[in-house]
Protein backbone atom coordinates (compact mmCIF):
# COMPACT_ATOMS: atom_id res chain seq x y z
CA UNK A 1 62.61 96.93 119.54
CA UNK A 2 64.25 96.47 116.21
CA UNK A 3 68.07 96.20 117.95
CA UNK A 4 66.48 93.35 120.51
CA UNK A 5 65.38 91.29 117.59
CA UNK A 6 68.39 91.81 115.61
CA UNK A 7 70.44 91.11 118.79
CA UNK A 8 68.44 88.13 119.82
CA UNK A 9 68.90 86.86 115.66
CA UNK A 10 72.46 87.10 116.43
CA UNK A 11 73.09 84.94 119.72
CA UNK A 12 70.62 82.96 118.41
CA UNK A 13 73.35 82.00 115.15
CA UNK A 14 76.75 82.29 117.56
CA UNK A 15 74.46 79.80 119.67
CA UNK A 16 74.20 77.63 116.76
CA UNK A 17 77.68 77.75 115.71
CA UNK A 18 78.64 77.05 119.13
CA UNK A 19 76.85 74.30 119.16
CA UNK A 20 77.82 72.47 115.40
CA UNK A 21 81.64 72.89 116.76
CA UNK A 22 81.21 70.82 119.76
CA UNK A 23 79.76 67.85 117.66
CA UNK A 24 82.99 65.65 117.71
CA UNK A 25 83.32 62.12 115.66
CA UNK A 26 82.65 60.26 119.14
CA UNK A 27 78.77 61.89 118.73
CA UNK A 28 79.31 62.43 122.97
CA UNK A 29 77.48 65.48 124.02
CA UNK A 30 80.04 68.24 125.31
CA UNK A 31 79.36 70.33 127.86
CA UNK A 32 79.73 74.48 126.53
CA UNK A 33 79.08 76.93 129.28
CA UNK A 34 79.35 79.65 126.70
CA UNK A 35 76.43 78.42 124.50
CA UNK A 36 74.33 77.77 127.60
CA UNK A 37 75.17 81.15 128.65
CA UNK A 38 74.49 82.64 125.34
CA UNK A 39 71.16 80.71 125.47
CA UNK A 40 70.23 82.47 128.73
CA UNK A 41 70.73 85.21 127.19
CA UNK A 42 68.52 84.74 124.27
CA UNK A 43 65.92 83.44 126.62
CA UNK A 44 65.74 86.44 128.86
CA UNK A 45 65.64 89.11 126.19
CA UNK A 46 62.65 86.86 124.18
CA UNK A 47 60.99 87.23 126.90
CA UNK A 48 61.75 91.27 127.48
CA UNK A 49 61.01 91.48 123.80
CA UNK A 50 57.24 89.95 124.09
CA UNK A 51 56.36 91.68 127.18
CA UNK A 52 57.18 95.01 126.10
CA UNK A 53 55.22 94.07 123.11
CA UNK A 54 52.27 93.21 125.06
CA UNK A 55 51.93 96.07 127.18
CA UNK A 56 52.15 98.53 124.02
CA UNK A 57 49.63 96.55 122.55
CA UNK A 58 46.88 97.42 126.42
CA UNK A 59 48.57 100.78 125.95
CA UNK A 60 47.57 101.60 122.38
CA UNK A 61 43.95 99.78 123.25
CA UNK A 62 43.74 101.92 125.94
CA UNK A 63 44.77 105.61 124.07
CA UNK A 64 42.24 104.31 121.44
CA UNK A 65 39.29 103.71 124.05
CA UNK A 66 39.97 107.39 125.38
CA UNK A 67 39.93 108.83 122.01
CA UNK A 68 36.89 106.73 121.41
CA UNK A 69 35.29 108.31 124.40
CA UNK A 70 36.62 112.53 123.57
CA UNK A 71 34.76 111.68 120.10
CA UNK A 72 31.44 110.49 121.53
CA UNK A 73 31.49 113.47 124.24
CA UNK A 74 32.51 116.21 121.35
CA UNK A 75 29.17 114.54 119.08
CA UNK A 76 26.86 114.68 122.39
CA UNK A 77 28.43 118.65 123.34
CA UNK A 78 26.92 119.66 119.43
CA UNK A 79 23.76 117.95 120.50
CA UNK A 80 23.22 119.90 123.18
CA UNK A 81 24.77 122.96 121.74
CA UNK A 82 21.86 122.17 118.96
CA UNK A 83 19.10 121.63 121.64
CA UNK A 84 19.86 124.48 123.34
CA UNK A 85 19.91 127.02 120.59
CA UNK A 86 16.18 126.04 119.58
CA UNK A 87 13.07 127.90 120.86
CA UNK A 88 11.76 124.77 122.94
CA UNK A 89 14.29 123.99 125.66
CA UNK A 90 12.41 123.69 128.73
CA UNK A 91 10.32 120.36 126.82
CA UNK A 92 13.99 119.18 125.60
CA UNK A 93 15.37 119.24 129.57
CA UNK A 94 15.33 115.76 130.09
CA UNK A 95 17.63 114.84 126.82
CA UNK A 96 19.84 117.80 127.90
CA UNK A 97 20.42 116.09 131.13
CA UNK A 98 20.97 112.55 129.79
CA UNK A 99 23.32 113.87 127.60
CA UNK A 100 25.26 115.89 129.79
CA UNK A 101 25.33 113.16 132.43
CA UNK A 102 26.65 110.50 129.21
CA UNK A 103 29.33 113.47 128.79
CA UNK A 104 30.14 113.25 132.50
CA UNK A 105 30.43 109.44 132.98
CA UNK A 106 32.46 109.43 129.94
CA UNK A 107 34.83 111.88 131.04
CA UNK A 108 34.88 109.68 134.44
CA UNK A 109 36.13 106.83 132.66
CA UNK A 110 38.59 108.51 130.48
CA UNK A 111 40.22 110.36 133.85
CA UNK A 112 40.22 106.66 135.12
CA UNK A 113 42.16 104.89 132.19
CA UNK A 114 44.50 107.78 132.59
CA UNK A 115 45.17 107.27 136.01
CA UNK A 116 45.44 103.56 135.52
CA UNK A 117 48.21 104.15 132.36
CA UNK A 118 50.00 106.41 134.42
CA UNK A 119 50.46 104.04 137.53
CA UNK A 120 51.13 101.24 135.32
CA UNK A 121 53.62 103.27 133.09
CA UNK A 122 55.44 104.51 136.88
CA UNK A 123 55.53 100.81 137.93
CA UNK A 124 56.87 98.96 135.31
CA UNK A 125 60.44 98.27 134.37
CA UNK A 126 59.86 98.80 130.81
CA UNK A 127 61.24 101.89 129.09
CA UNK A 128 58.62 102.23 126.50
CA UNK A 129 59.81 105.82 124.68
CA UNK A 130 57.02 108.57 123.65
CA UNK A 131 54.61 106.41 126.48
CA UNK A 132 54.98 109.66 128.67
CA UNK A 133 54.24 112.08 126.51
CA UNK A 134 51.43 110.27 125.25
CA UNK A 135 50.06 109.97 128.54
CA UNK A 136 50.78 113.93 128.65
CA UNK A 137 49.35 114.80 125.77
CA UNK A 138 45.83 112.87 126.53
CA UNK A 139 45.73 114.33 129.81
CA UNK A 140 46.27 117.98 128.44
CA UNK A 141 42.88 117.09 125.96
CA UNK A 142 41.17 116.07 128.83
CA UNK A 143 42.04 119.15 130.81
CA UNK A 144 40.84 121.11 128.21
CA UNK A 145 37.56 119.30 127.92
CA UNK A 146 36.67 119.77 131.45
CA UNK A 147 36.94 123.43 130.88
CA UNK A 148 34.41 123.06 127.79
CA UNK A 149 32.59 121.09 129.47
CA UNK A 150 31.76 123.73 132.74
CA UNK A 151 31.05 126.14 129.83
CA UNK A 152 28.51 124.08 128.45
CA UNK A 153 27.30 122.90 131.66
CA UNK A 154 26.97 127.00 132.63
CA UNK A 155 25.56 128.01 129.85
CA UNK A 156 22.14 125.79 130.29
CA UNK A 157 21.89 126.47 134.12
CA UNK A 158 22.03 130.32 131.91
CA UNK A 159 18.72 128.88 130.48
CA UNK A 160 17.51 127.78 133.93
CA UNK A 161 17.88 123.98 133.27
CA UNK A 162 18.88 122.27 136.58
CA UNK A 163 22.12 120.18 137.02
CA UNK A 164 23.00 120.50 139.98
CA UNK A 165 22.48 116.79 140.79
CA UNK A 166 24.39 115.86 137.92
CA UNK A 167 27.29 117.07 139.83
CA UNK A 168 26.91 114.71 142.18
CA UNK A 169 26.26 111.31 139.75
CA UNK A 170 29.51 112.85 138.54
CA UNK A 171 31.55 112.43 141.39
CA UNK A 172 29.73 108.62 142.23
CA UNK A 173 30.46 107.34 138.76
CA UNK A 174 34.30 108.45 138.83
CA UNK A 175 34.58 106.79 141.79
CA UNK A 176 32.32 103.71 141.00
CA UNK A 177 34.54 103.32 137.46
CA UNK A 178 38.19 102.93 139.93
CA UNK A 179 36.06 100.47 141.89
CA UNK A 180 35.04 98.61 138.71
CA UNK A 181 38.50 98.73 137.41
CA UNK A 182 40.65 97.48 141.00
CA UNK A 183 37.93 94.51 140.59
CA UNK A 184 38.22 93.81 136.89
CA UNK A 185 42.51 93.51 137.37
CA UNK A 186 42.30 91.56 140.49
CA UNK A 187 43.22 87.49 140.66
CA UNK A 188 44.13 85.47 142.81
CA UNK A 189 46.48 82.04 143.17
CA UNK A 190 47.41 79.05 145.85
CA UNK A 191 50.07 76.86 145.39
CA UNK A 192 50.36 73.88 147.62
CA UNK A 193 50.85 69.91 147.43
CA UNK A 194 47.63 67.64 147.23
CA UNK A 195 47.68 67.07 151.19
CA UNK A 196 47.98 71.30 151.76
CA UNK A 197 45.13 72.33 149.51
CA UNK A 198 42.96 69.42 150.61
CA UNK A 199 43.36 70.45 154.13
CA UNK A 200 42.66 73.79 153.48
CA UNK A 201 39.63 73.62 151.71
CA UNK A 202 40.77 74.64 147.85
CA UNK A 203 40.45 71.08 146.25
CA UNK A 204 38.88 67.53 146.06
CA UNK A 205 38.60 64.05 145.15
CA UNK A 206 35.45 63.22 143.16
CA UNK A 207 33.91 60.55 141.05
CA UNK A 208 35.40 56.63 140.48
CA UNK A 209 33.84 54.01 141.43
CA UNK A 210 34.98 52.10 144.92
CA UNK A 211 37.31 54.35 145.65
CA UNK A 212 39.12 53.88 141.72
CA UNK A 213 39.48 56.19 138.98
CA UNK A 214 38.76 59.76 141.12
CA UNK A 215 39.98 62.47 139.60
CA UNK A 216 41.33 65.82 141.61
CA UNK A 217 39.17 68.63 140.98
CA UNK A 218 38.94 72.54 142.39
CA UNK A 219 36.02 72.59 144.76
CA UNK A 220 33.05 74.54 143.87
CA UNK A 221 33.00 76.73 147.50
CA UNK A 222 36.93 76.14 147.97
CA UNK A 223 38.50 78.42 150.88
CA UNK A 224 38.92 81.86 149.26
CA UNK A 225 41.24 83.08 151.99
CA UNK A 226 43.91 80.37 151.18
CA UNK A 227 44.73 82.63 148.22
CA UNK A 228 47.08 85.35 147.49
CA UNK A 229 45.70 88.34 145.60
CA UNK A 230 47.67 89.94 142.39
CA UNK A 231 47.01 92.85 139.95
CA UNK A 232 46.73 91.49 136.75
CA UNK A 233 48.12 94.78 134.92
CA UNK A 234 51.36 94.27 137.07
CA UNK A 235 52.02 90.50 137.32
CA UNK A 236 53.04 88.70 134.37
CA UNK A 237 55.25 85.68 136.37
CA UNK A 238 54.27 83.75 139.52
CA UNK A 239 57.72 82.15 141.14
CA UNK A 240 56.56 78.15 142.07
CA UNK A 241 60.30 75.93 142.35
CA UNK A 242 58.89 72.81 142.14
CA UNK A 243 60.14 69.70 140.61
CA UNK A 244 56.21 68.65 139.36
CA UNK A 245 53.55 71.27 138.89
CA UNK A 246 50.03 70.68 137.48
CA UNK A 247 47.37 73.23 137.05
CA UNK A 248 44.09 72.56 138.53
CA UNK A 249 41.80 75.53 137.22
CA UNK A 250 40.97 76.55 133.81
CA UNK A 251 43.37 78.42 131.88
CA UNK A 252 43.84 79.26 127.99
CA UNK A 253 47.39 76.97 127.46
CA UNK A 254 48.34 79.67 125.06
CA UNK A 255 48.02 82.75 127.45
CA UNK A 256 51.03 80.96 129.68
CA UNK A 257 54.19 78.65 130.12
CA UNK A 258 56.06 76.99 132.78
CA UNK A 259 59.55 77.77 132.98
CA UNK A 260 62.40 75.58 133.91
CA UNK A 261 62.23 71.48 134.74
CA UNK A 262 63.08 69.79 138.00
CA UNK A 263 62.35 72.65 139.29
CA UNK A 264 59.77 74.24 137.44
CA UNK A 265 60.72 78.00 138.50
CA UNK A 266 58.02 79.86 138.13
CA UNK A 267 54.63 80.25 135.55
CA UNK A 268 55.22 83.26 133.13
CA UNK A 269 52.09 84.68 132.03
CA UNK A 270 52.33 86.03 127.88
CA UNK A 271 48.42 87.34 127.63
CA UNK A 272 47.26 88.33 131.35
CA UNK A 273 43.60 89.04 129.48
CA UNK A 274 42.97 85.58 127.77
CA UNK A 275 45.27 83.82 131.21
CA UNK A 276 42.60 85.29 133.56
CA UNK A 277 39.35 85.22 131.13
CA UNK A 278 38.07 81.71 132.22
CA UNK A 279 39.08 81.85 135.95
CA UNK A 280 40.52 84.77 138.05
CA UNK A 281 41.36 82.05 140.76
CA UNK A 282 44.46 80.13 139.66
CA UNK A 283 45.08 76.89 141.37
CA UNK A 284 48.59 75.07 141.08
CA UNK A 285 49.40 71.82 142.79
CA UNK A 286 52.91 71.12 143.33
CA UNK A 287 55.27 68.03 144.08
């Protein structure tokens, strides 16, 4: 990270030098395909630079959820561990159960998150170093916690408590948790000219007075099925090429930009959290 940002430092001053040489006495703007070159550059590895900083940034939230989660599970185990040492375990049952099931619905989600880091990790075109290893390393812990976990869960059907029906939440939660999650990072867009979205339901003209002063607005029951659906782990750009573009739904300005004029190529997305947090429908009419 440290040899982008001295790189980008460095176009950034040949791009400046560049561009104090071609200032001639005439003051006429010359044209220096080298310094817009060198600009691209810049540009593009700016950009690199802030997205691989942003998805270090869901990774490290993410290790530090898990670890949040192994802690709570270890302090519940010694609770039970407790419990069940004690000479009245048949009238403790029902806190032995709701602990144990907390253990299990933790361990869902933290088998979940891993899943979810290592898909994202696989599809992205990032090289973040150690991210692997990490990943490794967590799933090893977890590995080992499962097996600590069917000794603890053996040892109280040992003291004829029953969970065999915890089992079963078990398997429901884990899979309730990926259903949760493929919800929670799906969006959608449609892109379209005033006459295409107006026709197909999305948008509408409301308010004025005779027919002046109406302003375009995203219908409350607009046409869902006009819309393409995205992952927001995995899609931090939409493409548009337009020469105007104006977004109709309700978006944090600083979660996004538009990039390029006349045409606008495409909306890049910095903070896919905050971008999606008012709206996971994204509505952009274009000219």
């Amino acid at each position: 990270m440290k040899i982008l940002k001295v790189l980008i430092t460095s176009l950034v001053l040949s791009l400046s030098a560049l561009t104090l040489t071609n200032c001639g006495g005439d003051k006429e703007k010359e044209v220096n395909p080298l310094a817009d070159s060198l600009k691209g550059v810049t540009n593009d590895l700016s950009g690199k630079l802030n997205e691989k900083e942003i998805a270090l940034q869901e990774f490290i939230s993410s290790f530090n959820e898990i670890q949040e989660n192994l802690n709570t599970i270890k302090e519940k185990e010694k609770i039970v561990s407790k419990i069940s040492s004690g000479s009245d375990v048949k009238n403790k049952e029902d806190q032995i159960k709701e602990d144990i099931q907390s253990i299990y619905d933790l361990m869902a989600k933290n088998k979940n998150r891993i899943g979810s880091l290592t898909k994202k990790l696989k599809d992205s075109n990032l090289k973040l170093e150690g991210m692997e290893k990490m990943i490794e390393n967590l799933q090893n812990t977890i590995n080992q916690k499962d097996g600590e976990i069917a000794d603890l869960k053996s040892k109280m059907e040992g003291l004829n408590i029953e969970l065999a029906n915890l089992n079963t939440n078990y398997k429901a939660v884990e899979g309730e948790s990926t259903e949760k999650t493929e919800v929670i990072n799906t969006a959608y867009y449609a892109i379209g000219t005033l006459k295409e979205l107006k026709e197909k339901n999305v948008i509408s003209k409301e308010g004025g007075f005779i027919g002046i002063g109406k302003t375009t607005k995203v219908k409350d029951d607009f046409n869902k099925d006009y819309f393409t659906k995205v992952n927001i782990e995995q899609t931090n750009s939409i493409n548009i090429g337009a020469k105007k573009v104006k977004i109709l739904s309700n978006h944090p300005s600083s979660s996004f930009k538009l990039v390029g004029e006349k045409p606008v190529e495409k909306i890049e997305i910095s903070n896919p959290k905050e971008f999606w947090s008012n709206s996971k429908y994204l509505v952009i009419v274009i000219d």
